[in-house]
Protein backbone atom coordinates (compact mmCIF):
# COMPACT_ATOMS: atom_id res chain seq x y z
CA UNK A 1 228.62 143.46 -157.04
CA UNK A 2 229.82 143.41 -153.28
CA UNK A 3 233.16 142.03 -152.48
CA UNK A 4 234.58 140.05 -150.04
CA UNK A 5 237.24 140.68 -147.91
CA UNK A 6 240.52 139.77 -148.95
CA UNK A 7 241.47 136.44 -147.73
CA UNK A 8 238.52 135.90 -145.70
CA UNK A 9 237.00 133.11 -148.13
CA UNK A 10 233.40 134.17 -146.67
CA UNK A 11 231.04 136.39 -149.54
CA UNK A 12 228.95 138.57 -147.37
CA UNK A 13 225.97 138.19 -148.82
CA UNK A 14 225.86 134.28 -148.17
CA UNK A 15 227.32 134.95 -144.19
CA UNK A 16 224.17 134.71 -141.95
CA UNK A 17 223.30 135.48 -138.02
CA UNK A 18 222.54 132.01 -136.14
CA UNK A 19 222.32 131.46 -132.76
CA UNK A 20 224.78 131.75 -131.08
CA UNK A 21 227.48 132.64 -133.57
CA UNK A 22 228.27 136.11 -135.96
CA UNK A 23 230.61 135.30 -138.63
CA UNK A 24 231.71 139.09 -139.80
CA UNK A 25 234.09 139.25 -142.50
CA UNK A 26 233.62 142.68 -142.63
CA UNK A 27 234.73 143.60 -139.60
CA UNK A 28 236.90 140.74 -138.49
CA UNK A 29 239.94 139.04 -139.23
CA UNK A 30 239.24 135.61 -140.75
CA UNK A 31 241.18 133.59 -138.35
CA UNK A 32 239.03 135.91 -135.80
CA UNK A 33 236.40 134.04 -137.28
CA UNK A 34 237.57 130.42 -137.41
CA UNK A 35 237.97 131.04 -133.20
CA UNK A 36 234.77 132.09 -132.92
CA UNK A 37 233.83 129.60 -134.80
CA UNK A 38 235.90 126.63 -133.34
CA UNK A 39 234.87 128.16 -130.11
CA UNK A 40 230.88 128.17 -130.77
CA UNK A 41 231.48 124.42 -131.78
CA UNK A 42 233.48 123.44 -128.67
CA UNK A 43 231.40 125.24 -126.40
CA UNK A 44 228.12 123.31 -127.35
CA UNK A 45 230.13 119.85 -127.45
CA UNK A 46 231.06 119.87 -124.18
CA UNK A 47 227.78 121.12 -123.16
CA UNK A 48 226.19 118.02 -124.86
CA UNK A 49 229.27 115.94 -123.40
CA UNK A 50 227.80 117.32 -119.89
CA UNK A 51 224.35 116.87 -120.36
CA UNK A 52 225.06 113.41 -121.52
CA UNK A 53 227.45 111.94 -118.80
CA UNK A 54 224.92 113.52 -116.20
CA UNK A 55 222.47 111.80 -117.60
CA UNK A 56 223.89 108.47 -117.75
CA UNK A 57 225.39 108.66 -114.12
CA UNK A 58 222.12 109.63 -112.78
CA UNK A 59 220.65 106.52 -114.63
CA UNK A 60 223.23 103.91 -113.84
CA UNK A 61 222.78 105.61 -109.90
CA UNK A 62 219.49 104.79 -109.98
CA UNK A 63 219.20 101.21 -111.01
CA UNK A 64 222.51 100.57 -108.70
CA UNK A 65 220.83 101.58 -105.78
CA UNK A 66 217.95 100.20 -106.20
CA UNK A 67 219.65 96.83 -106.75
CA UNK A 68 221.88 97.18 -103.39
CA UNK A 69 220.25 99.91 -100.88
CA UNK A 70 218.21 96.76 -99.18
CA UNK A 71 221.75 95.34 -98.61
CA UNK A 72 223.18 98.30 -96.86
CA UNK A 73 219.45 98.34 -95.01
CA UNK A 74 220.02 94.62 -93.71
CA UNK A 75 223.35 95.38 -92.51
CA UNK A 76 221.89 99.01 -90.61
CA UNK A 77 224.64 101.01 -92.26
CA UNK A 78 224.54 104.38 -91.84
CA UNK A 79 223.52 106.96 -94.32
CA UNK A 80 227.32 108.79 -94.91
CA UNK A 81 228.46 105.21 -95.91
CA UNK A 82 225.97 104.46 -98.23
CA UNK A 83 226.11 107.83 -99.90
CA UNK A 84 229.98 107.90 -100.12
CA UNK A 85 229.66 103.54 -101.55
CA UNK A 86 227.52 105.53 -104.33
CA UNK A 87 229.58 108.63 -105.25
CA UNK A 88 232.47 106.89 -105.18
CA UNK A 89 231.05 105.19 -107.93
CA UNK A 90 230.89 107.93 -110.20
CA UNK A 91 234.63 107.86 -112.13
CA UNK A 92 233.78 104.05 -112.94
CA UNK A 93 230.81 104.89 -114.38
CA UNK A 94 232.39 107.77 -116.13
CA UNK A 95 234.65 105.16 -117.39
CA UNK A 96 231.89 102.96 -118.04
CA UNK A 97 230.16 105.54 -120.45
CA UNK A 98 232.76 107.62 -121.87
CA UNK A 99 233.08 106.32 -125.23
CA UNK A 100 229.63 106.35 -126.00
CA UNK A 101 228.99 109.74 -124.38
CA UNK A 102 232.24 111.42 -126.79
CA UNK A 103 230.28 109.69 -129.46
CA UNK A 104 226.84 111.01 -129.24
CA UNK A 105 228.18 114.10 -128.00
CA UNK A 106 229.68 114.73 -130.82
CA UNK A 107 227.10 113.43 -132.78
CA UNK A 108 224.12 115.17 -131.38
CA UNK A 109 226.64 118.86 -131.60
CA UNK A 110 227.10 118.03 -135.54
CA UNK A 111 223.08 116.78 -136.05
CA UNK A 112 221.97 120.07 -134.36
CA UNK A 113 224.09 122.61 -136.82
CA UNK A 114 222.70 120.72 -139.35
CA UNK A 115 219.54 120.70 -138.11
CA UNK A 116 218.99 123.74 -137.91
CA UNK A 117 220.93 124.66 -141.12
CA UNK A 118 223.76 126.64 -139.84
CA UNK A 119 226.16 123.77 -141.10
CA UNK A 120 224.47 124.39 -144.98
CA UNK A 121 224.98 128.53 -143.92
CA UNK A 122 228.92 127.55 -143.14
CA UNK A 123 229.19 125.59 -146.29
CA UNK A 124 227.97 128.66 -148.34
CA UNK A 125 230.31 130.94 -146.25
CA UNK A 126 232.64 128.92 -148.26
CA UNK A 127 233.72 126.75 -144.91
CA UNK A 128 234.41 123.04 -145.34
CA UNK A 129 233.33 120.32 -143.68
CA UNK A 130 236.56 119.63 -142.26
CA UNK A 131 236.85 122.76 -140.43
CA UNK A 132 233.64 123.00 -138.75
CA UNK A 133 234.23 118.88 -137.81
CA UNK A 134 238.05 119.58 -136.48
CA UNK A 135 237.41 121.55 -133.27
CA UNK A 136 234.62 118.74 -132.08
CA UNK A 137 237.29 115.75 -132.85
CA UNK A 138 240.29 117.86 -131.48
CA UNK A 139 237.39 118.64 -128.06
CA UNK A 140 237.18 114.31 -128.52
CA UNK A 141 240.88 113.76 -128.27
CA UNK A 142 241.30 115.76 -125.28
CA UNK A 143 238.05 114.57 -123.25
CA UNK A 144 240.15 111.20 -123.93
CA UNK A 145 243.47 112.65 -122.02
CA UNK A 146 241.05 113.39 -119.11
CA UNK A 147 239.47 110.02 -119.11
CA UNK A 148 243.05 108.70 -119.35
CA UNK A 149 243.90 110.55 -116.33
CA UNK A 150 240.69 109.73 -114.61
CA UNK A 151 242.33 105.89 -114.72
CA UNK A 152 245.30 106.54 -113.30
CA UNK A 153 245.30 108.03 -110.90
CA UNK A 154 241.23 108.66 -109.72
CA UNK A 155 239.89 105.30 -110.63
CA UNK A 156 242.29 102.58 -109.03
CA UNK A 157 241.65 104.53 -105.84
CA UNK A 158 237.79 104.82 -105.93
CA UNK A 159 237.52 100.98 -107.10
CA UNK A 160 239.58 100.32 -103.79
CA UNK A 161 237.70 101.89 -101.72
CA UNK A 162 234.26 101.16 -102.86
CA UNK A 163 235.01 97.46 -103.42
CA UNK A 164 236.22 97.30 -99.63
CA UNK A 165 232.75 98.49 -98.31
CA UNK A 166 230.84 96.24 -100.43
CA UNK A 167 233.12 93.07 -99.12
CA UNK A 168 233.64 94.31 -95.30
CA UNK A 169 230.75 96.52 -94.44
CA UNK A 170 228.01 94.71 -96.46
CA UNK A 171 229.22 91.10 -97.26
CA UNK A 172 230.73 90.63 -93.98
CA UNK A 173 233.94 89.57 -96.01
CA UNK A 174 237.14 90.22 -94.79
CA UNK A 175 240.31 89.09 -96.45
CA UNK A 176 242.48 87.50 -94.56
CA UNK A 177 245.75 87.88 -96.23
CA UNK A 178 247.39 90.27 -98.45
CA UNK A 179 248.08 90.76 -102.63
CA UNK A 180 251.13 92.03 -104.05
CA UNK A 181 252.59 92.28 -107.35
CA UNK A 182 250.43 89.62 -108.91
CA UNK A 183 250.20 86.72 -105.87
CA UNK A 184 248.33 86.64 -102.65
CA UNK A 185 249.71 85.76 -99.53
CA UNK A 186 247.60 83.84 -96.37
CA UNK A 187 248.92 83.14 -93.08
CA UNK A 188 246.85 79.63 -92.02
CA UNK A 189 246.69 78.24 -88.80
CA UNK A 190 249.98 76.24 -89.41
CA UNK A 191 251.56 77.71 -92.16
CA UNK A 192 251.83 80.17 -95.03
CA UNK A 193 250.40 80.02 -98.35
CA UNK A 194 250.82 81.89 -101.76
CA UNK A 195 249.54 81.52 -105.25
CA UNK A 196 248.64 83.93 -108.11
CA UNK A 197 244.50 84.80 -107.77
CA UNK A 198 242.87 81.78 -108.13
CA UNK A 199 238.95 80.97 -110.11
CA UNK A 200 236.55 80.87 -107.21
CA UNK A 201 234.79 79.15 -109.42
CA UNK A 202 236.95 76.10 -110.32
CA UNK A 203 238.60 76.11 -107.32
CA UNK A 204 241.88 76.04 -108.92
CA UNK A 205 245.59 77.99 -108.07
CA UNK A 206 248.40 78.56 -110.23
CA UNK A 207 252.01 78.54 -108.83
CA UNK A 208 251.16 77.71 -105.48
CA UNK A 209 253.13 77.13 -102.27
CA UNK A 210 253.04 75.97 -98.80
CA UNK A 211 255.85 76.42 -96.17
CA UNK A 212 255.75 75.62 -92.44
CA UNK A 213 258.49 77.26 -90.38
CA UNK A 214 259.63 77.01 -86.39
CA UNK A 215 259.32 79.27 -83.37
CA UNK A 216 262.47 80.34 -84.22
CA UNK A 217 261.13 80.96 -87.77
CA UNK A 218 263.73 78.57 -89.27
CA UNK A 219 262.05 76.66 -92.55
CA UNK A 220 260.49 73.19 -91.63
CA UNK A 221 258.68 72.19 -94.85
CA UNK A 222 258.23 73.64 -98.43
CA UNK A 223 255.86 72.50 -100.85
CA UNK A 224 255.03 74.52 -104.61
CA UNK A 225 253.51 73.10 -106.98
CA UNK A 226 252.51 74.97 -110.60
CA UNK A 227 248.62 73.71 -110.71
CA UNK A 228 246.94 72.94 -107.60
CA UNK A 229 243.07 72.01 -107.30
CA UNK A 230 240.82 71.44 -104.62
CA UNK A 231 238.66 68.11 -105.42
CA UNK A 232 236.31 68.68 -102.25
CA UNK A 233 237.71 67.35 -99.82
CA UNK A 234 241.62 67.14 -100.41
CA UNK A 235 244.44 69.06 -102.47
CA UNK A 236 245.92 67.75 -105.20
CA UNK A 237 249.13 68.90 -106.24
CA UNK A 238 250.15 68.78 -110.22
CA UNK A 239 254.07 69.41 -111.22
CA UNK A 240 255.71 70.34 -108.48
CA UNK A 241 259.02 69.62 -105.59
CA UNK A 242 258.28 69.10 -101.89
CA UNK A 243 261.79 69.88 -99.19
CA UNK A 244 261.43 68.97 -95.57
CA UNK A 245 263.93 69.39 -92.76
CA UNK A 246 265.83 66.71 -91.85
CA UNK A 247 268.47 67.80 -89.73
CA UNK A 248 270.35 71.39 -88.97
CA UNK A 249 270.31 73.32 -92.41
CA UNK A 250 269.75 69.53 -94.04
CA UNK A 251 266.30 69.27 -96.39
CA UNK A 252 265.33 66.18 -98.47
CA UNK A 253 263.55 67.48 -101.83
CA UNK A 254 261.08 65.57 -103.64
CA UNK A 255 259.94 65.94 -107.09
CA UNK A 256 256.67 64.72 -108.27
CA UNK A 257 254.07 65.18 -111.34
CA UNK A 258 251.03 64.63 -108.73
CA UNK A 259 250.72 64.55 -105.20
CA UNK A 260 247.59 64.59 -102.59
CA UNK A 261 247.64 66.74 -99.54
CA UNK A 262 245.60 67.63 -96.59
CA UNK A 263 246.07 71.31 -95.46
CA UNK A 264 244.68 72.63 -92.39
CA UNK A 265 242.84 75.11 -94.77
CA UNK A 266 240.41 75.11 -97.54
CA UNK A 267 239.27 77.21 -100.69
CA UNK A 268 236.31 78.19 -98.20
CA UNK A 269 239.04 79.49 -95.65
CA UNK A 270 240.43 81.79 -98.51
CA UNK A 271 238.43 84.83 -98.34
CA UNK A 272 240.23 86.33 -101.83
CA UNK A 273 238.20 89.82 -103.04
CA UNK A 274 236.93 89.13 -106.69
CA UNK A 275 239.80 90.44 -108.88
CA UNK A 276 238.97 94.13 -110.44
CA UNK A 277 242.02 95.62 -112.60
CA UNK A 278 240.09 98.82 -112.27
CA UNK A 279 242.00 98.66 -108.68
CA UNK A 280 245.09 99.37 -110.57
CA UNK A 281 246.55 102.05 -111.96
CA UNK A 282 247.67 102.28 -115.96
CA UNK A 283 251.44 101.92 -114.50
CA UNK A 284 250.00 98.66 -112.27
CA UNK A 285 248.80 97.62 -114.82
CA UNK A 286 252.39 97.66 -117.07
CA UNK A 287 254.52 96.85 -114.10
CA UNK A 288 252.30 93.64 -113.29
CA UNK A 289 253.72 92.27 -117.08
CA UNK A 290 256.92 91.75 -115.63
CA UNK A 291 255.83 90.01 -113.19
CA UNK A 292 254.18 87.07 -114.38
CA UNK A 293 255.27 83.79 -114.15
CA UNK A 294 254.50 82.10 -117.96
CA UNK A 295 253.69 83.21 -121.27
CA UNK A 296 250.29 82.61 -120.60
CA UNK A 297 250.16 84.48 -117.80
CA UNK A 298 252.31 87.23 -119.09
CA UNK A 299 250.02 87.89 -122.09
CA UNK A 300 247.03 88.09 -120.39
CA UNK A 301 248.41 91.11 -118.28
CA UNK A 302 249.44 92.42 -121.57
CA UNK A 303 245.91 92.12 -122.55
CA UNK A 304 244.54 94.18 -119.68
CA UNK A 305 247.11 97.27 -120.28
CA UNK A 306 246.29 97.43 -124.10
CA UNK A 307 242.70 97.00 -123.17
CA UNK A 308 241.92 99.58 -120.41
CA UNK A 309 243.75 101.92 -122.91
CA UNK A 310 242.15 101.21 -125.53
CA UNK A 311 238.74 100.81 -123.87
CA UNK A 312 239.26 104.33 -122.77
CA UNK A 313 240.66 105.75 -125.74
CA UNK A 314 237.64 104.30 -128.26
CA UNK A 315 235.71 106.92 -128.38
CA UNK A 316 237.87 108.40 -130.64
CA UNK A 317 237.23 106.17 -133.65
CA UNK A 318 233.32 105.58 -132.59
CA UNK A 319 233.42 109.76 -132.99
CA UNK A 320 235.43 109.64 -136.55
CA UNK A 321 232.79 107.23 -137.63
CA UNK A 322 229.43 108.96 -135.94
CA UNK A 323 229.93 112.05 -137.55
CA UNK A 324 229.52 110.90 -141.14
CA UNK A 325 227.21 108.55 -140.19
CA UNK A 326 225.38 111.31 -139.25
CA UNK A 327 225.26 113.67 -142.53
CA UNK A 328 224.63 110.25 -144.44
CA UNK A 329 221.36 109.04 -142.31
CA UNK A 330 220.14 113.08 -142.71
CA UNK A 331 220.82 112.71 -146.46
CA UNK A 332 219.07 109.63 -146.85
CA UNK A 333 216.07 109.53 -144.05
CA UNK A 334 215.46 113.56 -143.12
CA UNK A 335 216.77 115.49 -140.83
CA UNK A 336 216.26 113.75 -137.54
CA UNK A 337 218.15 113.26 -134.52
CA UNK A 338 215.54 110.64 -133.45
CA UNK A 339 216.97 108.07 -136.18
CA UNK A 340 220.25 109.46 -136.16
CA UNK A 341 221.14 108.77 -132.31
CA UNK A 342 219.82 105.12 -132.45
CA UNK A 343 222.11 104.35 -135.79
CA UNK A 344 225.11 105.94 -133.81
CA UNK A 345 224.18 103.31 -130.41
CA UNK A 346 223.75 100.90 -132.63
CA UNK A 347 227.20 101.34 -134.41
CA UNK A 348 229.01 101.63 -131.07
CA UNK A 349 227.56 98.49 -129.60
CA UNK A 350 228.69 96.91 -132.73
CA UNK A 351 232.15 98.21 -132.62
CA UNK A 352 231.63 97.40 -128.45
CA UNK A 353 231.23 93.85 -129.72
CA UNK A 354 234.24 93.67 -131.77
CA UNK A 355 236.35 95.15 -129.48
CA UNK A 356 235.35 92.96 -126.62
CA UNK A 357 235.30 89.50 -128.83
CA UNK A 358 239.30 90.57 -129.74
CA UNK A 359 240.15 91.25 -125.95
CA UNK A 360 238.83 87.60 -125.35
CA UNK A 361 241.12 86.06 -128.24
CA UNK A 362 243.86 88.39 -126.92
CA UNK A 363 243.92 87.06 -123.65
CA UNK A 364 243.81 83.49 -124.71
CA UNK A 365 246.76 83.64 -126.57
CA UNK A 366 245.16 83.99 -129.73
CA UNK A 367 246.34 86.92 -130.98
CA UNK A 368 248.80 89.56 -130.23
CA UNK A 369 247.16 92.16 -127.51
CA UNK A 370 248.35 94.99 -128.70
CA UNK A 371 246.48 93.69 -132.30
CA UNK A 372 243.39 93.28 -130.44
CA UNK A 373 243.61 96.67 -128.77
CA UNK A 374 244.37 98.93 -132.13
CA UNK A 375 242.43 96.97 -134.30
CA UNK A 376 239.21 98.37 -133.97
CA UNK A 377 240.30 101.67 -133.60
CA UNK A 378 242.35 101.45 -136.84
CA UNK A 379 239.55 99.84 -139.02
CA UNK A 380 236.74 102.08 -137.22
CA UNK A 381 239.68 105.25 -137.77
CA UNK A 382 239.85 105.03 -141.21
CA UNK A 383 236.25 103.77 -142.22
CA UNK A 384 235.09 107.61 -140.42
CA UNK A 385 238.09 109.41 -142.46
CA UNK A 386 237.53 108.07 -145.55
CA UNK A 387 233.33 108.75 -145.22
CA UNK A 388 234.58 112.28 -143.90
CA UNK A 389 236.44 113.12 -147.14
CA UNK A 390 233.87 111.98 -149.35
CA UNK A 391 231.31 114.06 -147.60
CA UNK A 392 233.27 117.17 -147.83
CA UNK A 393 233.61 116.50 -151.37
């Protein structure tokens, strides 16, 4: 009867050669095995991780430049510009696709050891499932550090930049004032306006203001008004105070619930960049919740922090959940990556769902943000734990 080595957990006679990896309990030390091991794992997760984000870049490339190349064509731009507008792309897209790319990474790494039935030879080397599932979840949690990184400090900056050759170089747009900490600021013809970004849509600006000033830049008139909306072809003001000069450092003030106005300017003279929070940094994004002027307003910012986090971070729980999915579709249906890849999609665009229909409520007030953004982490989270214990069992 042939021994194994003390310790190592791994009889000899069940150990096997498969590509790749030599588990030698013979000769080795058994945590010189687990590293080969973890290491065998890891190496052919990010591999798959690779393969997979190339993949999807190239593809989301593709259609995008299909879809705006005539544009840069119209406009005779040269070809630097349009190849830096498309390469500049990339960390959004990376963004874009990370959680499902962790997920089917992971999923394709576990479905190919099994597969090919070096996860059955581990299991008879007396290896649980656990173990041989740790290094690609441990590879999962730091791919999400990177992506985390990628946000703030790669993406904002990208975004930017690409966003400001679409509007100026392409559109022809260029905006004529500037944003900061949460309100943008226009110089018209006669005056100065502010408000928080307003719906191009609805023509409608929150916390809005008006002020005319001298040659010797003394204050002439103030107007600010919480809600203002353009009906077409005047302003209306809604909840607001009005001050005019009426003598050396004298002003009258005026209160009023509504009040009509004719600017020099209209919503057509605002040329306001459609408003991407992929332009700001995670810290943006956290200091721009203290600066908000209502509740409203204030938990909606909150929304966007939780939510590019969690956004970022959710391939994490889509990977907890894939990998037991996995084992359970082989058990059921035969080993085959075909079905087992479209049941993973398929469970991250329902999880997608979830997580995008709580980020709505969140940012309507209806729940708490920080809810929204944990939520389906914690119920996806435990749902792949739990399936992972019983499957090692």
């Amino acid at each position: 009867m042939t021994a194994s080595r003390p310790g190592s957990g791994l009889p000899p006679s069940r150990c096997r050669l498969f590509s790749g990896l030599r588990l030698a309990p013979h000769t080795l030390h058994p945590l010189t095995n687990v590293l080969l091991l973890n290491r065998y794992i890891l190496r052919n997760f990010l591999r798959n991780l690779g393969l997979l984000l190339a993949a999807l870049i190239a593809l989301y490339m593709l259609i995008d430049f299909f879809e705006k190349i005539d544009n840069f064509l119209e406009k005779g731009k040269s070809t630097g510009l349009i190849l830096k507008f498309f390469l500049l792309n990339i960390p959004f897209i990376v963004e874009q696709m990370s959680p499902v790319c962790v997920l089917l990474a992971g999923v394709i790494t576990l479905g190919v050891l099994n597969h090919s039935n070096e996860l059955v030879a581990l299991k008879s080397c007396g290896i649980p499932l656990g173990k041989v599932v740790a290094p690609i979840v441990v590879a999962g949690m730091l791919c999400m550090l990177v992506f985390l990184a990628i946000s703030q400090w790669v993406l904002p900056r990208t975004v930017s930049v690409t966003n400001e050759i679409w509007n100026r170089e392409v559109q022809g747009r260029v905006a004529l004032g500037i944003y900061r900490n949460g309100r943008y600021f226009y110089r018209g013809k006669e005056g100065f306006y502010s408000f928080q970004r307003p719906d191009p849509k609805q023509n409608i600006f929150l916390y809005f203001s008006y002020s005319t000033w001298d040659a010797n830049f003394d204050l002439n008139s103030i107007v600010a008004s919480r809600v203002v909306n353009w009906n077409g072809a005047q302003w209306l003001l809604v909840q607001g105070q009005e001050q005019k000069r009426i003598g050396p450092e004298q002003y009258s003030t005026e209160v009023f619930y509504a009040l009509q106005e004719q600017f020099p300017e209209t919503p057509a003279s605002f040329f306001v960049p459609a408003y991407h929070t992929m332009e700001l940094s995670l810290l943006e994004l956290y200091e721009a919740t203290r600066h908000q002027h209502s509740p409203e307003d204030t938990n909606r910012a909150w929304a966007e922090f939780f939510g590019r986090i969690s956004y970022t971070t959710l391939g994490l729980p889509l990977l907890l959940l894939g990998l037991p999915l996995l084992l359970i579709v082989y058990r059921r249906w035969g080993r085959d990556l075909s079905l087992a890849v479209p049941v993973s999609c398929g469970m991250a665009f329902f999880c997608w769902g979830g997580w995008a229909a709580l980020q709505s409520l969140a940012k309507e007030s209806y729940i708490n943000p920080l809810a929204a953004a944990i939520g389906v982490h914690i119920v996806v989270g435990l749902a792949g734990i739990v399936l992972l214990i019983r499957e090692d069992l």
